[in-house]
Protein backbone atom coordinates (compact mmCIF):
# COMPACT_ATOMS: atom_id res chain seq x y z
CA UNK A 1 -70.07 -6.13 27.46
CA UNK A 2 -67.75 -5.08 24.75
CA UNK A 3 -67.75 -1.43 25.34
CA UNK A 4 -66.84 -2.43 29.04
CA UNK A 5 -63.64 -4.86 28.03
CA UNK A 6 -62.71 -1.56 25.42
CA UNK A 7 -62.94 0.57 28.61
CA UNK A 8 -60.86 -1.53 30.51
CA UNK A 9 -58.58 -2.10 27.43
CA UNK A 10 -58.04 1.89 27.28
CA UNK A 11 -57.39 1.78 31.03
CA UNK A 12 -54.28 -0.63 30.23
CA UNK A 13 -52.81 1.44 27.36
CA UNK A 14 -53.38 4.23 29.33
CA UNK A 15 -51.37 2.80 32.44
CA UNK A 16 -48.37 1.84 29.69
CA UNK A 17 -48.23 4.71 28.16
CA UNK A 18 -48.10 6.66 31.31
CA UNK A 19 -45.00 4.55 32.15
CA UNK A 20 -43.50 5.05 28.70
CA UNK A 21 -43.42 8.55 29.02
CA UNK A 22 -42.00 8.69 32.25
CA UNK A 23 -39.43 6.37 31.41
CA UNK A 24 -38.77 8.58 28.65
CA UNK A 25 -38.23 11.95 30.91
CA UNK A 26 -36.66 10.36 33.70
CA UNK A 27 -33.45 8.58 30.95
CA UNK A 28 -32.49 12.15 30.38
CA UNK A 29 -31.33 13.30 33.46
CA UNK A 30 -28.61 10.21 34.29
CA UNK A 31 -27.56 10.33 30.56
CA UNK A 32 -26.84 14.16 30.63
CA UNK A 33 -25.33 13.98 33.71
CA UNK A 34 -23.03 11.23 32.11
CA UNK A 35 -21.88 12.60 28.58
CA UNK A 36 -22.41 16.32 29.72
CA UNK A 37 -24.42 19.29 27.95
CA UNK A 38 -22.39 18.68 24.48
CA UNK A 39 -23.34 15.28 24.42
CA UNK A 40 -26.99 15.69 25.35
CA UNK A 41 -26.89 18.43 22.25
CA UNK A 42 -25.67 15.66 20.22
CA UNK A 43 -28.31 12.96 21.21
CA UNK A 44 -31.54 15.62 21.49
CA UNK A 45 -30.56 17.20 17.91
CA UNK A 46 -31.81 14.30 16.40
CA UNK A 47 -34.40 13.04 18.97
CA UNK A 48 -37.54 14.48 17.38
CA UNK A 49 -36.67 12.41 14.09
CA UNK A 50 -36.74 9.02 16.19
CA UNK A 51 -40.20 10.46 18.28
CA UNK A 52 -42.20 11.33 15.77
CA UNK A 53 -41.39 7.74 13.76
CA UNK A 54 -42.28 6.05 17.41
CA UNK A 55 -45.26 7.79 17.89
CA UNK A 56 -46.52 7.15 14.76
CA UNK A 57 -45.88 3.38 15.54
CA UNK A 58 -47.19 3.29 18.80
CA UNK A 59 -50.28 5.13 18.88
CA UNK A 60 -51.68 7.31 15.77
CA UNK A 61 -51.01 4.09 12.72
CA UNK A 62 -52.23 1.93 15.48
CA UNK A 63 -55.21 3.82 16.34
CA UNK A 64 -55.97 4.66 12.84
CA UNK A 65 -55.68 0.47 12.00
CA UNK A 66 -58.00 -0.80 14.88
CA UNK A 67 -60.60 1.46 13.79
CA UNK A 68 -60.16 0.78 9.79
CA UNK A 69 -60.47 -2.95 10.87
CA UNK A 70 -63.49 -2.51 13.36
CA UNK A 71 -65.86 -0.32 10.54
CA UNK A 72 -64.28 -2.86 7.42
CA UNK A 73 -66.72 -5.14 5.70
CA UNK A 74 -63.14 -6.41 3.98
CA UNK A 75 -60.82 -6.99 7.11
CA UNK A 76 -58.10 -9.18 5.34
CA UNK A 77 -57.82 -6.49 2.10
CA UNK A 78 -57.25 -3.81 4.20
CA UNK A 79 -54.89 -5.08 7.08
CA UNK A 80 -52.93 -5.84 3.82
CA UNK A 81 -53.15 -2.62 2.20
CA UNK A 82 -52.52 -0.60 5.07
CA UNK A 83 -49.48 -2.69 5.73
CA UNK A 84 -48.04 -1.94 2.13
CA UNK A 85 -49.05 1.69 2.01
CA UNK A 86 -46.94 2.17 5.24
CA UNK A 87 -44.16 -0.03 4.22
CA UNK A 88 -44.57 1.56 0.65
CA UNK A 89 -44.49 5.44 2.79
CA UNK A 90 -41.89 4.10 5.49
CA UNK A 91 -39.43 3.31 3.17
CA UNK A 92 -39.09 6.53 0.59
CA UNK A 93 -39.40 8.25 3.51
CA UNK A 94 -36.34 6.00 5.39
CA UNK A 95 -33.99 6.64 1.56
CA UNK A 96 -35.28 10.35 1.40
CA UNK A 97 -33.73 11.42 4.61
CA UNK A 98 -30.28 8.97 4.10
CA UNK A 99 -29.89 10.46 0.93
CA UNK A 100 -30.36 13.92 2.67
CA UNK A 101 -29.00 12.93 5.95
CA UNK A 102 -25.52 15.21 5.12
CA UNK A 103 -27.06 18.33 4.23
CA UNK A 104 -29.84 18.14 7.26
CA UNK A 105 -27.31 18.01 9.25
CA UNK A 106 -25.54 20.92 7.85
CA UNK A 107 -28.85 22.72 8.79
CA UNK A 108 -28.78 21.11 12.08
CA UNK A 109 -25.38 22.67 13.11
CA UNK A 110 -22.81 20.30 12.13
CA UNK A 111 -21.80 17.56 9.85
CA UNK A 112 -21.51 15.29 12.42
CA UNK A 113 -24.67 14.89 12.95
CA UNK A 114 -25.42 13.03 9.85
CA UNK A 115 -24.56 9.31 11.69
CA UNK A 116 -26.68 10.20 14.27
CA UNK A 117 -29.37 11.54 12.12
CA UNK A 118 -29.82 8.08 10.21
CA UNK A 119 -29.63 6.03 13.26
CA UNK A 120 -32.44 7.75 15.05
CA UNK A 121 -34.88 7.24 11.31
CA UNK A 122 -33.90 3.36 10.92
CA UNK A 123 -37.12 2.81 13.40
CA UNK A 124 -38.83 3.63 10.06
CA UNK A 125 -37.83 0.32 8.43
CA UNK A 126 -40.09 -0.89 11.59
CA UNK A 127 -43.13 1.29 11.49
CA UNK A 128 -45.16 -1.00 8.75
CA UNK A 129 -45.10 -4.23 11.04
CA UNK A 130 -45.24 -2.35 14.91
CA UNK A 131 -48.03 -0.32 13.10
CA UNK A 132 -49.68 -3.78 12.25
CA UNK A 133 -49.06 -5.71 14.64
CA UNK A 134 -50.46 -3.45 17.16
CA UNK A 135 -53.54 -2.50 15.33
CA UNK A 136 -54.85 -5.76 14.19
CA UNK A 137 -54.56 -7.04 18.70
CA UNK A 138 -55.91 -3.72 19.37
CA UNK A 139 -58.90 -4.29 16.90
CA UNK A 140 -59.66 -7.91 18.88
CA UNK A 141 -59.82 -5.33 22.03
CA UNK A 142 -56.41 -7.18 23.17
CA UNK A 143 -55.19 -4.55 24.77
CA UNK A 144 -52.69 -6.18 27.16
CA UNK A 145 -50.30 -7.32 24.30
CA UNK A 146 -50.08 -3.84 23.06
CA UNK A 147 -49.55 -2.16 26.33
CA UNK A 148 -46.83 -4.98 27.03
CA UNK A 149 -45.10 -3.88 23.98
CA UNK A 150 -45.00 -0.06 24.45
CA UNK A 151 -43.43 -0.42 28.26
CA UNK A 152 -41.20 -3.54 26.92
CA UNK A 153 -39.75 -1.02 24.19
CA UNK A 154 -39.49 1.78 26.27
CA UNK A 155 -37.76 -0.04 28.61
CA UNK A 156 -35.13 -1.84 26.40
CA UNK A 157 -34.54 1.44 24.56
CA UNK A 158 -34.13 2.75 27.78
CA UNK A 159 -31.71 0.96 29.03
CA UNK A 160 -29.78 1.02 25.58
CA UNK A 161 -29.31 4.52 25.81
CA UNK A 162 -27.62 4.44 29.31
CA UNK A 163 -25.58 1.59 28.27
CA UNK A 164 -24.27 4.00 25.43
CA UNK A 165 -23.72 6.97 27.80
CA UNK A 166 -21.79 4.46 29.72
CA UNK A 167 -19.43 3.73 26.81
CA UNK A 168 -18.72 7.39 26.74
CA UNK A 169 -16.95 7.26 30.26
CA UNK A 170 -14.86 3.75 29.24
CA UNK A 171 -14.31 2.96 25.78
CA UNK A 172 -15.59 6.45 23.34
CA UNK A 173 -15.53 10.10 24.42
CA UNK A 174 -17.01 11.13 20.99
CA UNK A 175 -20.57 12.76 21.81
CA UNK A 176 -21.81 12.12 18.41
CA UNK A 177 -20.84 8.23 18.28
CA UNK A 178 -22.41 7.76 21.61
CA UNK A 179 -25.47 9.52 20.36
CA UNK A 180 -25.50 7.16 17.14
CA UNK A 181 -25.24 4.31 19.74
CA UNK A 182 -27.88 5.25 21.63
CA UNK A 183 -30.02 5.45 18.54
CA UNK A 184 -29.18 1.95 17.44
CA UNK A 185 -30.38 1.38 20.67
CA UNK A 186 -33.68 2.67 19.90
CA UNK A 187 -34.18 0.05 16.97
CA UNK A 188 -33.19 -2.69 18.70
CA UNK A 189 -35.84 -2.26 21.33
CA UNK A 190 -38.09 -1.73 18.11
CA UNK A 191 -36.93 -5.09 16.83
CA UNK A 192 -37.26 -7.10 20.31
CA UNK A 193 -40.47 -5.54 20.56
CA UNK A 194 -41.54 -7.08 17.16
CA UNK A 195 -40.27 -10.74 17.87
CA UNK A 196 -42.68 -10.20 20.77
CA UNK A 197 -45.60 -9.11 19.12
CA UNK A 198 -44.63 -11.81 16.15
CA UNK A 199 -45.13 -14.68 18.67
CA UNK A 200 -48.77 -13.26 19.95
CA UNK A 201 -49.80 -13.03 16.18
CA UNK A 202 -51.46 -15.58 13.78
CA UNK A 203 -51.29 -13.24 10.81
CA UNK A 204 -49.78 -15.14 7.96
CA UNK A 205 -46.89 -12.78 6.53
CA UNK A 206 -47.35 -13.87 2.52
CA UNK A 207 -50.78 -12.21 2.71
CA UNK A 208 -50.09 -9.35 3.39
CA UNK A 209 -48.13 -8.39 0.02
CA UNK A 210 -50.94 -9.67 -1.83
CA UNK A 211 -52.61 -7.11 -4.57
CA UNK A 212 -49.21 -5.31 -4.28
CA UNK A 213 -50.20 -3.11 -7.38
CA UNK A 214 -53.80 -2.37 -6.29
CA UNK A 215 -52.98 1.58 -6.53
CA UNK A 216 -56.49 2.20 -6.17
CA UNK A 217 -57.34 0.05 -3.22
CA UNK A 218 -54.03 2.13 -1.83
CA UNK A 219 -55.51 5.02 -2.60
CA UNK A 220 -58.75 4.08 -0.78
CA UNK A 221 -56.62 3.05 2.52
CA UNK A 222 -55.30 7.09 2.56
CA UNK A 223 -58.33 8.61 1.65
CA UNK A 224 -59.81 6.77 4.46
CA UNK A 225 -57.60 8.49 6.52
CA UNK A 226 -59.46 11.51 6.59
CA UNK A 227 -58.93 14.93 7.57
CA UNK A 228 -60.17 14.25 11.54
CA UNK A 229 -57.06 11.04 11.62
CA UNK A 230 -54.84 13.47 10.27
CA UNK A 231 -55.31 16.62 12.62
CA UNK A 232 -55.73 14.23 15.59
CA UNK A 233 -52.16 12.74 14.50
CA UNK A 234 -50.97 16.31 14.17
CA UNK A 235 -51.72 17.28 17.62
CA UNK A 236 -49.44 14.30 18.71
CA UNK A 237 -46.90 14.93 17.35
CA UNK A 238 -46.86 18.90 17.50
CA UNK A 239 -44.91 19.42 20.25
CA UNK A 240 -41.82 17.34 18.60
CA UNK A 241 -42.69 19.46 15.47
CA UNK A 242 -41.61 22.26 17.41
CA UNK A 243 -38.53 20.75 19.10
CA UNK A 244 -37.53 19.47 15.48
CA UNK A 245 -38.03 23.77 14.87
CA UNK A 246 -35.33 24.81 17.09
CA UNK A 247 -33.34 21.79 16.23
CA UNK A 248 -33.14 23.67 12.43
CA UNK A 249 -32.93 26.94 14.20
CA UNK A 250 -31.49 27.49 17.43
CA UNK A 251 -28.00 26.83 17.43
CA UNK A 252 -27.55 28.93 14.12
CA UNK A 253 -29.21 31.75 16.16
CA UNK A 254 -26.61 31.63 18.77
CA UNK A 255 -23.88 32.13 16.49
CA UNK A 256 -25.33 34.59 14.76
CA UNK A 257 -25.59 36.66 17.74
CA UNK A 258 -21.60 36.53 18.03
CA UNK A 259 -21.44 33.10 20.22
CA UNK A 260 -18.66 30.76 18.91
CA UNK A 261 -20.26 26.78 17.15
CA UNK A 262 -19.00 25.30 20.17
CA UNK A 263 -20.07 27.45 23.00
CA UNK A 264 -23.83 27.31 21.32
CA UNK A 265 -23.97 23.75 21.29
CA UNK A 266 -23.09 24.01 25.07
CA UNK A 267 -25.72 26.50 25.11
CA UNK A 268 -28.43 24.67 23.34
CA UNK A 269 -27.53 21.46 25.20
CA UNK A 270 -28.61 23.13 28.52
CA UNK A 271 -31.86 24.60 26.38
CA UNK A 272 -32.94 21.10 25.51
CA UNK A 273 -32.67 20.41 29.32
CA UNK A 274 -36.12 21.97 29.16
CA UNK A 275 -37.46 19.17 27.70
CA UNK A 276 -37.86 16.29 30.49
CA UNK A 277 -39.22 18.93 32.66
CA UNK A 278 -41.59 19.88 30.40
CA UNK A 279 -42.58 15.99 29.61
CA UNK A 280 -42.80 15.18 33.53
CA UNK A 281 -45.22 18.32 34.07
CA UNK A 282 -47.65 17.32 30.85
CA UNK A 283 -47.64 13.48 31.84
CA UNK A 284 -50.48 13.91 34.47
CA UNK A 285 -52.76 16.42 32.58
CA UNK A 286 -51.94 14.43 28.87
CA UNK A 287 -52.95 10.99 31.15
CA UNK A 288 -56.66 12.69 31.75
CA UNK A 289 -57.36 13.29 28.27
CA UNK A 290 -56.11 10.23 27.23
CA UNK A 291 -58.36 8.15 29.98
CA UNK A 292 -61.54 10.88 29.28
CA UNK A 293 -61.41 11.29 25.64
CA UNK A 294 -63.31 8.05 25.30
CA UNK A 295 -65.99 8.93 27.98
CA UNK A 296 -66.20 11.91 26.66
CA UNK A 297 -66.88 10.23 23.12
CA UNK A 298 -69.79 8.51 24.57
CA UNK A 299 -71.07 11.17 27.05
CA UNK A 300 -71.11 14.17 25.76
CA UNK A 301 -72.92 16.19 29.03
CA UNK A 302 -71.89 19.73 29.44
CA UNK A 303 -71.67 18.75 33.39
CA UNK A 304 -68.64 16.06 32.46
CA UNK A 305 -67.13 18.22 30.16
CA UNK A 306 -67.16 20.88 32.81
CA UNK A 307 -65.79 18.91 34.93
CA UNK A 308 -62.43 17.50 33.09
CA UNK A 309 -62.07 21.42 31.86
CA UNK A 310 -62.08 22.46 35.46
CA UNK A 311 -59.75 19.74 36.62
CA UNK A 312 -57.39 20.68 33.03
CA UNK A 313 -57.02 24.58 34.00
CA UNK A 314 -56.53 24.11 37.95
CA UNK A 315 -53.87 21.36 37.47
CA UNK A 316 -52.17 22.61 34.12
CA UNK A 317 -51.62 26.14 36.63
CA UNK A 318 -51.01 24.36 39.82
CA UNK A 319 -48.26 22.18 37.72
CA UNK A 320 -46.47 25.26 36.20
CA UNK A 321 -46.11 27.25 39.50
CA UNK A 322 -44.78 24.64 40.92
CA UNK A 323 -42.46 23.85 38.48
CA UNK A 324 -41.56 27.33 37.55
CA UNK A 325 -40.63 27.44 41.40
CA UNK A 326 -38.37 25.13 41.86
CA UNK A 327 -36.85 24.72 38.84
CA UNK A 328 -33.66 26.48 39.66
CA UNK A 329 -33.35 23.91 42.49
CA UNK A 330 -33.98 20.88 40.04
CA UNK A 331 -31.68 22.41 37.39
CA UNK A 332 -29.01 22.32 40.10
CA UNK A 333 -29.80 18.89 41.24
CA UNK A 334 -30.58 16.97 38.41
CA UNK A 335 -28.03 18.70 35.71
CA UNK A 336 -25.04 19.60 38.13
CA UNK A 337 -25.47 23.18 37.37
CA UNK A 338 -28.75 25.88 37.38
CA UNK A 339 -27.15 27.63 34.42
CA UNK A 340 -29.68 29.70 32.14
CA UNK A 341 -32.73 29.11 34.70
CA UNK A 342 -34.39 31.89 33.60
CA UNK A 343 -34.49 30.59 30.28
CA UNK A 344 -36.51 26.96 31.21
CA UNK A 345 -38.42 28.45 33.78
CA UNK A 346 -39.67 30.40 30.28
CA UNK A 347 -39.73 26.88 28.63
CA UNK A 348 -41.28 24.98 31.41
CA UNK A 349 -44.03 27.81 31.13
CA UNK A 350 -45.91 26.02 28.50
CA UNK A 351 -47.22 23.25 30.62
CA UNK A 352 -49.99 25.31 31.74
CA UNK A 353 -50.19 26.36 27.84
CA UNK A 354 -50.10 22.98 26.17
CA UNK A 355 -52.50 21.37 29.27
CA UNK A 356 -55.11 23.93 28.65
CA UNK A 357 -54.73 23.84 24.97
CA UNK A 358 -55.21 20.01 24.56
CA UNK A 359 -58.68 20.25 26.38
CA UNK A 360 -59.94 22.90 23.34
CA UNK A 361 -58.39 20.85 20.76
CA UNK A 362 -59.68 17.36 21.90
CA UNK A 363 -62.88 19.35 22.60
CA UNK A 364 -63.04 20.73 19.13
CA UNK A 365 -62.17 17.19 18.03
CA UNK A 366 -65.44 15.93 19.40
CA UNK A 367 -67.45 18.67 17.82
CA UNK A 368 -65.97 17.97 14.35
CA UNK A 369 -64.56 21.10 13.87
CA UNK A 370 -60.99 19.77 12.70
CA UNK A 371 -60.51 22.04 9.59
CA UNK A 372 -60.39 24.96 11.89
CA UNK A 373 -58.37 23.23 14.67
CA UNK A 374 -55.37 22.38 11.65
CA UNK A 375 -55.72 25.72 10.68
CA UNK A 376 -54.88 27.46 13.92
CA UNK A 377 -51.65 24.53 14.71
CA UNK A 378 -50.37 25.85 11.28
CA UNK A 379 -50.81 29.08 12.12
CA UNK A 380 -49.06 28.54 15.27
CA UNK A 381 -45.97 26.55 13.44
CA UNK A 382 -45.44 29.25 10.87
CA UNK A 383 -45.63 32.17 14.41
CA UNK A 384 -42.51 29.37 16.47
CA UNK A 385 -40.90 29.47 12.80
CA UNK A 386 -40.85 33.36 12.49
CA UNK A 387 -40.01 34.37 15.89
CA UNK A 388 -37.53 31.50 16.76
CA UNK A 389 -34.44 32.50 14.95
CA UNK A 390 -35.36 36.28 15.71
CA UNK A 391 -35.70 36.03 19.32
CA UNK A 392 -32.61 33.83 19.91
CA UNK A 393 -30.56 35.84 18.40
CA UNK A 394 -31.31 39.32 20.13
CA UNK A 395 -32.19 37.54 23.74
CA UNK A 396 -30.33 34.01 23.66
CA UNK A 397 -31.99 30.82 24.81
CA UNK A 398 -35.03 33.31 26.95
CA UNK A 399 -35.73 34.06 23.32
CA UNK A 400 -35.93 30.22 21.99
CA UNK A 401 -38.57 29.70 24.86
CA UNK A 402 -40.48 32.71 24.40
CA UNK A 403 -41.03 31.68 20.86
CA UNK A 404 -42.63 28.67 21.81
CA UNK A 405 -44.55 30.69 24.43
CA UNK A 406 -46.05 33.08 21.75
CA UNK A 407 -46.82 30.15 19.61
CA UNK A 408 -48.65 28.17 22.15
CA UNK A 409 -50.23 31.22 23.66
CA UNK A 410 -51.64 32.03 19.86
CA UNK A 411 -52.98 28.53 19.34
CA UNK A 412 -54.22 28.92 23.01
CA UNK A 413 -56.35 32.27 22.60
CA UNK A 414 -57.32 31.10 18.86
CA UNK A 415 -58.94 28.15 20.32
CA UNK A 416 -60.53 29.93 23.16
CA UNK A 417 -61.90 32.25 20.46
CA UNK A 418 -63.11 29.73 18.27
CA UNK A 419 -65.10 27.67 21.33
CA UNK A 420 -66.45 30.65 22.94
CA UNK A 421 -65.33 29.08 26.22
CA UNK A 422 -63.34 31.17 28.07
CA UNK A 423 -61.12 29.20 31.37
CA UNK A 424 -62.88 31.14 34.11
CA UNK A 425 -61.62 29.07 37.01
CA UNK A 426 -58.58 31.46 36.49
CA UNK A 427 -60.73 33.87 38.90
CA UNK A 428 -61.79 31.33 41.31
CA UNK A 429 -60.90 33.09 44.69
CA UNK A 430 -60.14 29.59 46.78
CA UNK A 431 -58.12 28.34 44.12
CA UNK A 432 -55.54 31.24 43.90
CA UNK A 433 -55.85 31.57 47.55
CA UNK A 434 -54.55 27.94 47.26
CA UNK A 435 -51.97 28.48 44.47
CA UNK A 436 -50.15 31.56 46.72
CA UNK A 437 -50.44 29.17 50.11
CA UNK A 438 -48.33 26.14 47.84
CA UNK A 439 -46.36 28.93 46.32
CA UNK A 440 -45.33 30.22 49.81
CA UNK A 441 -44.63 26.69 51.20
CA UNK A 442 -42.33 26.37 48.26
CA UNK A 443 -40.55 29.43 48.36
CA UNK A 444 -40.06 29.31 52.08
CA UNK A 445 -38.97 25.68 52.25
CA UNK A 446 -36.65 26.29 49.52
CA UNK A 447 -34.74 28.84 51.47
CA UNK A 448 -35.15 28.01 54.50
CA UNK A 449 -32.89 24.59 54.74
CA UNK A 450 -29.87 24.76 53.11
CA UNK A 451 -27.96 21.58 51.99
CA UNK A 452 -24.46 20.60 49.97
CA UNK A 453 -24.87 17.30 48.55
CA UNK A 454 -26.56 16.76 45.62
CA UNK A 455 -28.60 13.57 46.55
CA UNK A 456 -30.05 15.64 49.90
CA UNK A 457 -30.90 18.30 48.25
CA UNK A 458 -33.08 15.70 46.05
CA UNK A 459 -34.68 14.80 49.44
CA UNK A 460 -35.30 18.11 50.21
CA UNK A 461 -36.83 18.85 47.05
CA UNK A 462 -39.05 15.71 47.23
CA UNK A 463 -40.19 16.59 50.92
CA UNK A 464 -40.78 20.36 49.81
CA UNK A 465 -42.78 19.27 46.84
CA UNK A 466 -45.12 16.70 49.15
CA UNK A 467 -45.64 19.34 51.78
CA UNK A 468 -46.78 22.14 49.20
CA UNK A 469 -48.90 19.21 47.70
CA UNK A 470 -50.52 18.32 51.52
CA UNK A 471 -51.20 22.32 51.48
CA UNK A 472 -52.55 23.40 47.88
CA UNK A 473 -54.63 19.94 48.49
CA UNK A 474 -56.51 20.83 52.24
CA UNK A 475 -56.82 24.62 51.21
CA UNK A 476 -58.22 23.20 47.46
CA UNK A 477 -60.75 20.49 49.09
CA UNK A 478 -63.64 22.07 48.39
CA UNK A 479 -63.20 22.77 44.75
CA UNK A 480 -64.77 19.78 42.97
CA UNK A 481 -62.39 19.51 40.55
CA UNK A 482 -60.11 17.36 43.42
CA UNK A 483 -63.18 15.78 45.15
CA UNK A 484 -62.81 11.98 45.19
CA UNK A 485 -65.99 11.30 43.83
CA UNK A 486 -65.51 13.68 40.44
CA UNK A 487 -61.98 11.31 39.77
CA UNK A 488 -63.75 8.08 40.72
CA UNK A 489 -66.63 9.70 37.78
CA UNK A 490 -63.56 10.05 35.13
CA UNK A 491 -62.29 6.45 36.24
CA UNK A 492 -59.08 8.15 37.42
């Protein structure tokens, strides 16, 4: 009876976070189209910094708390101590980066930055009680109040940030100061959020700073950790690892290569345009994992985990050629221009990448292999590092998305390596017979009707899409990665 009410539990967080992180892509396209590509420089410059700290609050501390709590002979000593080792973490970290908020953003392209930079870390001052909070309902299996919190912050933070783009077109025309509003933005929802979760809690604030100087029992609380929390919580946040890469590298690269400061933050405004598209196209795949990961934790069958890596390769592929597509079309549509398509239909590449990749790592994750799966990210950090700056700089914003292809693309045929599992269903005959049928409805409707206004031409796209859908889907049927009855078996 428990395992099923955790089951259903996962279901819920599964549903939220889904919502979250479409909330979170769709936000970017209204509040580019408001401040322009400057301003969405401005805001996505420091963007990873707030991520990361939100991830860590809503899902990896979380996680990592539920699971202390649920294997703890000593409940009450360690929801304390975890609360004071994060608090104790959360704020060094929080003075660490305001002290060094000037010079990062130096690094980052401009002084002006710096506002904006310690706006989008005061969700750290937060991270110790959401963290809490969170884990100790999760650890009852309350789900619901957890779930509730993630959409209600998503969608108060949201809405903040639009409200701040608004303020651009009546009262401030300053990028960064809008960009430093729509960070405040972000803790606010933080805070609402944690007045919510306050009044669903009976935990009794005073006892949680008991044994303040307990360095050992703190000690015990990060060992605990372990190397499998910490690579899992790696992989999370990896992708925001490398956006916070060519934050520190991109625009520099552009004027390196003769641009003038302000024409490359134009330039790496449209770049970071990428990044919704590339967060829309993951959602689905990232949403399997999530909902199989604990199925897969309990049945282990080589027939299931055939299945989800069948389903992973044929809709990470089907996803990218789709995008990759149309994506001159959606650039036009959703950003008012299709300036440097070439360079995020390279970007929006990785989908089929990252999807793929996430099935060996979460796959290696089960096997206990995690030494070798941090290895390999590393390795793939220190290849985006190397080739970033040098590829932007000879071949422009193609080259800051083929560095992130190389990187992926290592960590991709590492893992493949390392698992001995090589994605075969790349040969299956009916499903690129499929894949060149949608890719033909999609080129063909594409060029076929031609519109002016901007919100037709959405309806165009959106019919286009549906169609090419109806015909990958009928030619696909038989392949039992999209048979009804293998979804209904992954309770998706």
């Amino acid at each position: 009876m428990e395992m099923i009410r955790r089951l259903k539990g996962i279901n819920i967080l599964i549903i939220s976070s889904l919502i979250g992180k479409i909330l979170s892509a769709l936000y970017r396209f209204p509040y580019q189209n408001i401040v322009g590509d400057l301003g969405f420089y401005a805001y996505q410059q420091v963007y990873p910094f707030y991520a990361i700290i939100t991830t860590l609050s809503l899902t990896a501390l979380p996680n990592f708390l539920s699971s202390l709590l649920n294997t703890s002979d000593t409940s009450e000593e360690d929801e304390s101590q975890f609360f004071q080792v994060t608090l104790i973490i959360s704020l060094v970290s929080f003075i660490i980066l305001t002290v060094l908020s000037i010079p990062l953003a130096r690094a980052m392209g401009t002084e002006k930055l710096a506002t904006s930079l310690i706006c989008s870390i005061t969700p750290l001052l937060l991270v110790p009680f959401l963290s809490l909070y969170r884990g100790v309902k999760q650890s009852q299996l309350d789900m619901t109040t957890t779930a509730i919190s993630q959409v209600l912050e998503q969608t108060i933070r949201v809405t903040m940030i639009i409200l701040a783009a608004l303020t651009f077109l009546v009262i401030d025309e300053d990028v960064y100061r809008v960009s430093s509003l729509a960070m405040l933005g972000s803790f606010l929802a933080g805070l609402v959020t944690l007045i919510y979760l306050i009044s669903k809690s009976d935990i009794k604030f005073k006892n949680l700073f008991k044994d303040f100087t307990n360095v050992k029992a703190k000690f015990t609380i990060i060992k605990r950790f372990g190397l499998s929390s910490l690579v899992f919580v790696f992989f999370m946040i990896y992708m925001l690892i490398m956006q916070l890469i060519d934050v520190f590298t991109v625009k520099d690269a552009l004027v390196a290569s003769g641009i003038s400061s302000y024409q490359a933050e134009i330039l790496k405004g449209i770049y970071d345009r990428g990044q919704p598209f590339l967060q829309l196209g993951l959602v689905f795949v990232t949403s399997i994992f999530t909902n199989a990961l604990p199925r897969l934790t309990l049945d282990k069958s080589e027939k299931k985990i055939k299945n989800i890596f069948d389903l992973t390769v044929y809709l990470s592929l089907t996803l990218t050629v789709g995008l990759m597509i149309l994506l001159p079309q959606m650039n036009q549509v959703l950003f008012k221009s299709n300036s440097q398509s070439t360079a995020l239909i390279i970007f929006v590449s990785q989908v089929a990448l990252i999807g793929i990749v996430q099935f060996y790592h979460h796959s290696l994750f089960l096997e206990g292999r995690n030494r070798q799966s941090g290895i390999i990210l590393i390795i793939g950090l220190v290849l985006k590092i190397f080739f970033s700056p040098l590829l932007t700089r000879e071949m422009g914003l193609s080259g800051a998305s083929l560095s992130s292809v190389i990187s992926i693309s290592f960590i991709l045929i590492a893992y493949i390596l390392v698992s001995k599992k090589f994605p075969m269903q790349i040969f299956n005959l009916r499903f690129i017979i499929s894949l060149i049928l949608m890719a033909a409805t999609l080129m063909i409707g594409s060029n076929m009707f031609h519109v002016e206004h901007r919100f037709m031409q959405l309806i165009k796209l959106v019919i286009i899409s549906g169609v090419s859908a109806g015909v990958f889907l009928l030619s696909a049927k038989k392949l039992k990665a999209f048979s009804n009855d293998l979804w209904e078996e992954l309770g998706l």
